[in-house]
PDB file of N, CA and C in Angstrom:
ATOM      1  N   UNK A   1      11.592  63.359  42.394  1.00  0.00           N
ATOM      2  CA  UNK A   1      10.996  64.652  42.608  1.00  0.00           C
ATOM      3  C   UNK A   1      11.918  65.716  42.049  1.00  0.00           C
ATOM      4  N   UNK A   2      11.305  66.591  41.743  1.00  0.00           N
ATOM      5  CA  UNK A   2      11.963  68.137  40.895  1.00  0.00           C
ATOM      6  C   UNK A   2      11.862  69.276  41.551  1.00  0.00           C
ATOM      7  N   UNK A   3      12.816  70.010  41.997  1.00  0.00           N
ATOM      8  CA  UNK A   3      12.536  71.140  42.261  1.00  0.00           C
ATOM      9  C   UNK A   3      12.533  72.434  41.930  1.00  0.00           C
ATOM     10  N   UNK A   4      11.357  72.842  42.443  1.00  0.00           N
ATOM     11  CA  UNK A   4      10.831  74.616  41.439  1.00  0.00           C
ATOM     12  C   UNK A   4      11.779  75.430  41.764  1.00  0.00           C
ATOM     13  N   UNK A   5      12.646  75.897  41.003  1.00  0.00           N
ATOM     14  CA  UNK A   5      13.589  77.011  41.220  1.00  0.00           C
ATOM     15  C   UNK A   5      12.612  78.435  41.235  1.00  0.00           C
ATOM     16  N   UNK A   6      12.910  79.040  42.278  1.00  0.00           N
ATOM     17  CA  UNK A   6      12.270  80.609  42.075  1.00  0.00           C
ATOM     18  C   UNK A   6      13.347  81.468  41.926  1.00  0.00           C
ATOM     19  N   UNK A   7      13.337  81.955  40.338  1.00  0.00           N
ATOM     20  CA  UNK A   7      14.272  83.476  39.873  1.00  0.00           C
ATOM     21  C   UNK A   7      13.741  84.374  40.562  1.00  0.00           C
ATOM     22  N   UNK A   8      15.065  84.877  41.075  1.00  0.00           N
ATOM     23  CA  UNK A   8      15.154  86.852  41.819  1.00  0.00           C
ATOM     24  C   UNK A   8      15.256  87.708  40.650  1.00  0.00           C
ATOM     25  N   UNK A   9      14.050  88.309  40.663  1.00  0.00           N
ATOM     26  CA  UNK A   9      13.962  89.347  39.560  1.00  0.00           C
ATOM     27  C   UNK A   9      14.293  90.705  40.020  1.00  0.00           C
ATOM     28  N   UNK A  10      15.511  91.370  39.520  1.00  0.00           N
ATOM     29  CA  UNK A  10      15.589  92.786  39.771  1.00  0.00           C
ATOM     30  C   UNK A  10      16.137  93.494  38.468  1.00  0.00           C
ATOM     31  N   UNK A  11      14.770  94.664  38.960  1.00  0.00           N
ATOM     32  CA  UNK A  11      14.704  95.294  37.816  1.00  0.00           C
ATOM     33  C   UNK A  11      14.922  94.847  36.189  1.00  0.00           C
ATOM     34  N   UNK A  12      14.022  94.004  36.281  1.00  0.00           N
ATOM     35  CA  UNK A  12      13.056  93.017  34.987  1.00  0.00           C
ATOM     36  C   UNK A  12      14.086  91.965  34.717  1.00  0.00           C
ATOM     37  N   UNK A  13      15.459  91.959  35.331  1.00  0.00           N
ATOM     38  CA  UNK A  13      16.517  91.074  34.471  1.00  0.00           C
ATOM     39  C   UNK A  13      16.342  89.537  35.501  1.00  0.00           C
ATOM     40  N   UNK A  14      16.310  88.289  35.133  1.00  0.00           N
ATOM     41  CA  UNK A  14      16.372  87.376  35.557  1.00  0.00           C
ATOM     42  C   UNK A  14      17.790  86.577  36.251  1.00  0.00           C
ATOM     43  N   UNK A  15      17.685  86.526  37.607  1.00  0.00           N
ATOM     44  CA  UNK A  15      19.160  86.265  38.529  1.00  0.00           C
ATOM     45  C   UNK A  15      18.932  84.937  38.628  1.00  0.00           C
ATOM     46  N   UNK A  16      19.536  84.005  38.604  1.00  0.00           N
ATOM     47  CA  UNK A  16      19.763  82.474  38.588  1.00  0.00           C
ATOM     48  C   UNK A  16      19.506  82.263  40.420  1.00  0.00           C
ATOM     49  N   UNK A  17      19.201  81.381  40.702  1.00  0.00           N
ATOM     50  CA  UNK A  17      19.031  80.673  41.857  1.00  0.00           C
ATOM     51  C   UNK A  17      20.061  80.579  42.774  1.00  0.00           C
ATOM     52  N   UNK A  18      21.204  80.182  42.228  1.00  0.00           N
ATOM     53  CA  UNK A  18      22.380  80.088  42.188  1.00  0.00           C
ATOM     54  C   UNK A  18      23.365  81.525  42.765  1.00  0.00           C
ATOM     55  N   UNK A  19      23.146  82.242  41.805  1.00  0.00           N
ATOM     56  CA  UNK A  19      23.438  83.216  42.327  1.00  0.00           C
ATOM     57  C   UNK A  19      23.019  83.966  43.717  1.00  0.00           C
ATOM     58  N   UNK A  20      21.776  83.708  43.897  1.00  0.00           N
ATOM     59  CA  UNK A  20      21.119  84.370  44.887  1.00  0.00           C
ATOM     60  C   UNK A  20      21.417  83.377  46.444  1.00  0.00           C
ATOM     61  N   UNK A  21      21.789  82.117  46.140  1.00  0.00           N
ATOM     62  CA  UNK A  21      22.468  81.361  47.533  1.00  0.00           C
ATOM     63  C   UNK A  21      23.516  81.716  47.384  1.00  0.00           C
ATOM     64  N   UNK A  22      24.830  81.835  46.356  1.00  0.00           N
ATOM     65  CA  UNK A  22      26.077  82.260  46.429  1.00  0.00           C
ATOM     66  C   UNK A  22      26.208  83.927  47.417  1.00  0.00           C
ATOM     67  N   UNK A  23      25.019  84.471  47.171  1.00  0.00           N
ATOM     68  CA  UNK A  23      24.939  86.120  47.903  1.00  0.00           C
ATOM     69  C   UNK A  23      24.518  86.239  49.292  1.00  0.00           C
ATOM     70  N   UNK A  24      23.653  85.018  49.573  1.00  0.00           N
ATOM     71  CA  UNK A  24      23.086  84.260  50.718  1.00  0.00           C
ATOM     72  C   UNK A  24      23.840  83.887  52.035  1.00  0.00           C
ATOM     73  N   UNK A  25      24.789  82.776  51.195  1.00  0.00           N
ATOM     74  CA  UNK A  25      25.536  82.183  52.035  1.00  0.00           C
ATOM     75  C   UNK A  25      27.030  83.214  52.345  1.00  0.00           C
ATOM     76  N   UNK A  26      27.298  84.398  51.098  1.00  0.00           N
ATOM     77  CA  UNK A  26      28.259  85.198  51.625  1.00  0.00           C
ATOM     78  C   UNK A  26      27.871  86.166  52.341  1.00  0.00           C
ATOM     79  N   UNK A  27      26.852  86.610  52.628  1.00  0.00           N
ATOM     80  CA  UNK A  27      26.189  87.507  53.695  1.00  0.00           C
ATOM     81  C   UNK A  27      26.509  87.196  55.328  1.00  0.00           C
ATOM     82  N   UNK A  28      25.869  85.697  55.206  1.00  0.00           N
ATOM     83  CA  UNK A  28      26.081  84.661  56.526  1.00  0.00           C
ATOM     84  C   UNK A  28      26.993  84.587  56.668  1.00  0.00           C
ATOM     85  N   UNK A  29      28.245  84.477  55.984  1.00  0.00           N
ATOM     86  CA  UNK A  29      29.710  84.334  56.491  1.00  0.00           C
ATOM     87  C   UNK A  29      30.069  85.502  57.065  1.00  0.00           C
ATOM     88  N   UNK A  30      30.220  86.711  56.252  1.00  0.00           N
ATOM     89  CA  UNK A  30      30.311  87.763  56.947  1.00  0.00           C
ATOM     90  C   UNK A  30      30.086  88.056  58.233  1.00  0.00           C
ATOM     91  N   UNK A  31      29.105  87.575  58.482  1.00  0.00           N
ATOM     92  CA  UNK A  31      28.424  88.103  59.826  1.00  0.00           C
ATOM     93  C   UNK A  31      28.966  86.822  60.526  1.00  0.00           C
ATOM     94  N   UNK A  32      29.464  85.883  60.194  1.00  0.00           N
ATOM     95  CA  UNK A  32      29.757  84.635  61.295  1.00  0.00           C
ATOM     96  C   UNK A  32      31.113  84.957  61.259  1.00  0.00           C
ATOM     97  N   UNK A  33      31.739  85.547  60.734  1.00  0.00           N
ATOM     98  CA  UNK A  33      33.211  86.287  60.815  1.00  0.00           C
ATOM     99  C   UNK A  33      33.640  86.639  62.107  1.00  0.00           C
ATOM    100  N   UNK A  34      33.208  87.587  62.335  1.00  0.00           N
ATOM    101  CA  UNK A  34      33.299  87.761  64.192  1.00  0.00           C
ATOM    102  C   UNK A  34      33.319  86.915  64.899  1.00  0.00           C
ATOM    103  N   UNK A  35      32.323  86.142  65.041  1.00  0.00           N
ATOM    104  CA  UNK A  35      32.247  85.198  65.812  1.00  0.00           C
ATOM    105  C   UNK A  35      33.414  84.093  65.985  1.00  0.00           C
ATOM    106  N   UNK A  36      33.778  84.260  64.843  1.00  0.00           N
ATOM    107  CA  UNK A  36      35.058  83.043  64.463  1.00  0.00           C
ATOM    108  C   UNK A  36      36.365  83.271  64.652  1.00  0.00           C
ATOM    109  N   UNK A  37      36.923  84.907  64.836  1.00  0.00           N
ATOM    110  CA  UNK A  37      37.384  85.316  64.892  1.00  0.00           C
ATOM    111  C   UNK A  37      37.678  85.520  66.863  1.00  0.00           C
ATOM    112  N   UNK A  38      36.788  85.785  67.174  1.00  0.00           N
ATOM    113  CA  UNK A  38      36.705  85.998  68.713  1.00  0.00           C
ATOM    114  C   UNK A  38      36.973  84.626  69.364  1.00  0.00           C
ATOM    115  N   UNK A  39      36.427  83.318  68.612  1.00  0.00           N
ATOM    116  CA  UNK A  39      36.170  81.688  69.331  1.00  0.00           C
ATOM    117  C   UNK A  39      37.776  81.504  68.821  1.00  0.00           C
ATOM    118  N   UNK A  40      38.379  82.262  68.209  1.00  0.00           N
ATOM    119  CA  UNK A  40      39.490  81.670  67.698  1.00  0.00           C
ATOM    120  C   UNK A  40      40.043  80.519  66.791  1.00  0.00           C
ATOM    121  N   UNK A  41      39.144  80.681  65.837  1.00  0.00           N
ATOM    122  CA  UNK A  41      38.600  79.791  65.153  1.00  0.00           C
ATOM    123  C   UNK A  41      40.117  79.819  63.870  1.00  0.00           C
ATOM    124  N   UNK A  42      41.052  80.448  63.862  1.00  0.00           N
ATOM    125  CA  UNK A  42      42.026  80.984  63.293  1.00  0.00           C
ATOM    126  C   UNK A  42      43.530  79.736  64.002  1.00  0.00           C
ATOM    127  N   UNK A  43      43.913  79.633  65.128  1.00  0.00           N
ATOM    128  CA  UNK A  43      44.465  79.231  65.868  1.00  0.00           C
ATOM    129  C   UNK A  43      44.184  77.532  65.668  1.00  0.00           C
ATOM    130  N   UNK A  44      43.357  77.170  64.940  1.00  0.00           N
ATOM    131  CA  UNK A  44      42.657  75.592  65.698  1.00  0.00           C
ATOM    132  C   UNK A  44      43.233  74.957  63.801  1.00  0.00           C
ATOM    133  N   UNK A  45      43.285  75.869  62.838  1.00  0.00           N
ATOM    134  CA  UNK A  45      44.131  75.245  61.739  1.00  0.00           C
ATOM    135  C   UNK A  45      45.293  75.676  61.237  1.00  0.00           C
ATOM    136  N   UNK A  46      46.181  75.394  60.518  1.00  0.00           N
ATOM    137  CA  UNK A  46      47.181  75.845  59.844  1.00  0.00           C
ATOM    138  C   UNK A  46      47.363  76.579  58.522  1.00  0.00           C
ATOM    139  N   UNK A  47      46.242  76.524  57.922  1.00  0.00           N
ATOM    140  CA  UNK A  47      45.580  77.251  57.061  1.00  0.00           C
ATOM    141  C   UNK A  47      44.632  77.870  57.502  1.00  0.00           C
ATOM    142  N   UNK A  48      44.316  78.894  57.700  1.00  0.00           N
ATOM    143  CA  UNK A  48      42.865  79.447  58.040  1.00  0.00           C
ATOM    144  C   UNK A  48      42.249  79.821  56.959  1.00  0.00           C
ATOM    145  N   UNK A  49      43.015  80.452  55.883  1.00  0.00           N
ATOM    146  CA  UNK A  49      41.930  80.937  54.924  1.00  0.00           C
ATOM    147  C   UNK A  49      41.669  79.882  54.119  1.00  0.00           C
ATOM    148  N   UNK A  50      42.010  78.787  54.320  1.00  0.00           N
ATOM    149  CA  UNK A  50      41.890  77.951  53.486  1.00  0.00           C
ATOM    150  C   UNK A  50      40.477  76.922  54.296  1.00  0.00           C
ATOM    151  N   UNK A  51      40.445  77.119  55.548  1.00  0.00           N
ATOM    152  CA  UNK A  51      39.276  76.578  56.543  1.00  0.00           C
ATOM    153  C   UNK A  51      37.775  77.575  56.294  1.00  0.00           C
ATOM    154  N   UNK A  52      38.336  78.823  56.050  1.00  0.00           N
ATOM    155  CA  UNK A  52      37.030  80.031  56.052  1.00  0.00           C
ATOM    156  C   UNK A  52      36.667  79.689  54.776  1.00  0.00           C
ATOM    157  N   UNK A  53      37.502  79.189  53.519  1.00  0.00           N
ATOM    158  CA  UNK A  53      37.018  78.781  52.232  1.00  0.00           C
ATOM    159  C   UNK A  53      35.833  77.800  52.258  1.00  0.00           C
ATOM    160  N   UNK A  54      36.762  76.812  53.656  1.00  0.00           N
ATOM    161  CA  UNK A  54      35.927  75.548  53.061  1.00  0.00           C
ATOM    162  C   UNK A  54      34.353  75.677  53.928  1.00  0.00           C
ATOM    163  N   UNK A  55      34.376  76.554  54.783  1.00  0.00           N
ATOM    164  CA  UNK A  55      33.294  76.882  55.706  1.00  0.00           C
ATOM    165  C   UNK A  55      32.240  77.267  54.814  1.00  0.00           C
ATOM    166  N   UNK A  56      33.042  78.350  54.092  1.00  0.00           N
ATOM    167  CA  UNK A  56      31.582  79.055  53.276  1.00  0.00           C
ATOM    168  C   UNK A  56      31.474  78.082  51.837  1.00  0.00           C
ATOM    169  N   UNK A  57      32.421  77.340  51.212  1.00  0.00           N
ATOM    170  CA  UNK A  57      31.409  76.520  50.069  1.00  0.00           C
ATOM    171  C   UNK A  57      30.135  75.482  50.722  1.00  0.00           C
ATOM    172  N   UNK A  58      30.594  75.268  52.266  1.00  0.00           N
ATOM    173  CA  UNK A  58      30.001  74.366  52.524  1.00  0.00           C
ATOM    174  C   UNK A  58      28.684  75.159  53.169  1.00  0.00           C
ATOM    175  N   UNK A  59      28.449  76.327  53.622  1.00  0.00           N
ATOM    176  CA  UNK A  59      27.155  76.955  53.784  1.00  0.00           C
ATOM    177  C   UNK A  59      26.503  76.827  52.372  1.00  0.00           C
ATOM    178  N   UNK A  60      27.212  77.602  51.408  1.00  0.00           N
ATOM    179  CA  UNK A  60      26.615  77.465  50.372  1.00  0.00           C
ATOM    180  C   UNK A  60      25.881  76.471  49.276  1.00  0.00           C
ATOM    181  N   UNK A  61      27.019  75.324  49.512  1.00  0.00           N
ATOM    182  CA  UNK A  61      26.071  73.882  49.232  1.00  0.00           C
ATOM    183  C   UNK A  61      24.956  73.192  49.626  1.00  0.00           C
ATOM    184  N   UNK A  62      25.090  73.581  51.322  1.00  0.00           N
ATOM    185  CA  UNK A  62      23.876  73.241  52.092  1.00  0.00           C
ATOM    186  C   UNK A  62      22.350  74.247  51.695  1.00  0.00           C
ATOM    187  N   UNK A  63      22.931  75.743  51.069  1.00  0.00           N
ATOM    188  CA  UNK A  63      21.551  76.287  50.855  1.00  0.00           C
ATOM    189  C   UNK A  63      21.339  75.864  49.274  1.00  0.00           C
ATOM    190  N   UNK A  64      22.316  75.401  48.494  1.00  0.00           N
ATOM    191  CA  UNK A  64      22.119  75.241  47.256  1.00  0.00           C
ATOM    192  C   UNK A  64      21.024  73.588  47.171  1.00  0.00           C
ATOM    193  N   UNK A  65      21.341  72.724  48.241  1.00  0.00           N
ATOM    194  CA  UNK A  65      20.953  71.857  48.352  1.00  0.00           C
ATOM    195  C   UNK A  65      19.251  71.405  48.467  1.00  0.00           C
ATOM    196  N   UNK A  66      19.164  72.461  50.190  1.00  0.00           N
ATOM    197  CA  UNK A  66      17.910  72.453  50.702  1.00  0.00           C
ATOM    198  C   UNK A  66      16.834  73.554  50.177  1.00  0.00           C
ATOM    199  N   UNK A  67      17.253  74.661  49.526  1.00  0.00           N
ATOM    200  CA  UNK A  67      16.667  75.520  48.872  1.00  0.00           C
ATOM    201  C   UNK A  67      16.221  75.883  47.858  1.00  0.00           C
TER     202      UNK A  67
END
């Protein structure tokens, strides 16, 4: 099976699919920021920015995936 990519058209120029989950899934992080921040989600690795990295490729794969 194949799936139909639908382009985000703004203002006549054609945005890749791709792009538009990469903007997707950094929106969602943002806003799950707080949350992660308050659960202490900072404290539980030794790298954190290197955990918030791997958090958001992995939102983003999952919408690149199912979407």
């Amino acid at each position: 099976m194949t799936n139909t990519y639908r382009e985000l058209v703004i203002g006549g120029v054609l945005i890749a699919p791709i792009v538009s989950y990469a903007a997707i899934a950094l929106l969602a992080f943002l806003m799950l920021r707080p949350l992660l921040r308050f659960v202490g989600f900072a404290r539980v690795f030794s790298n954190p920015s290197l955990a918030e990295l791997c958090l958001y490729v992995a939102m983003f794969g999952t919408l690149a995936l199912f979407f």
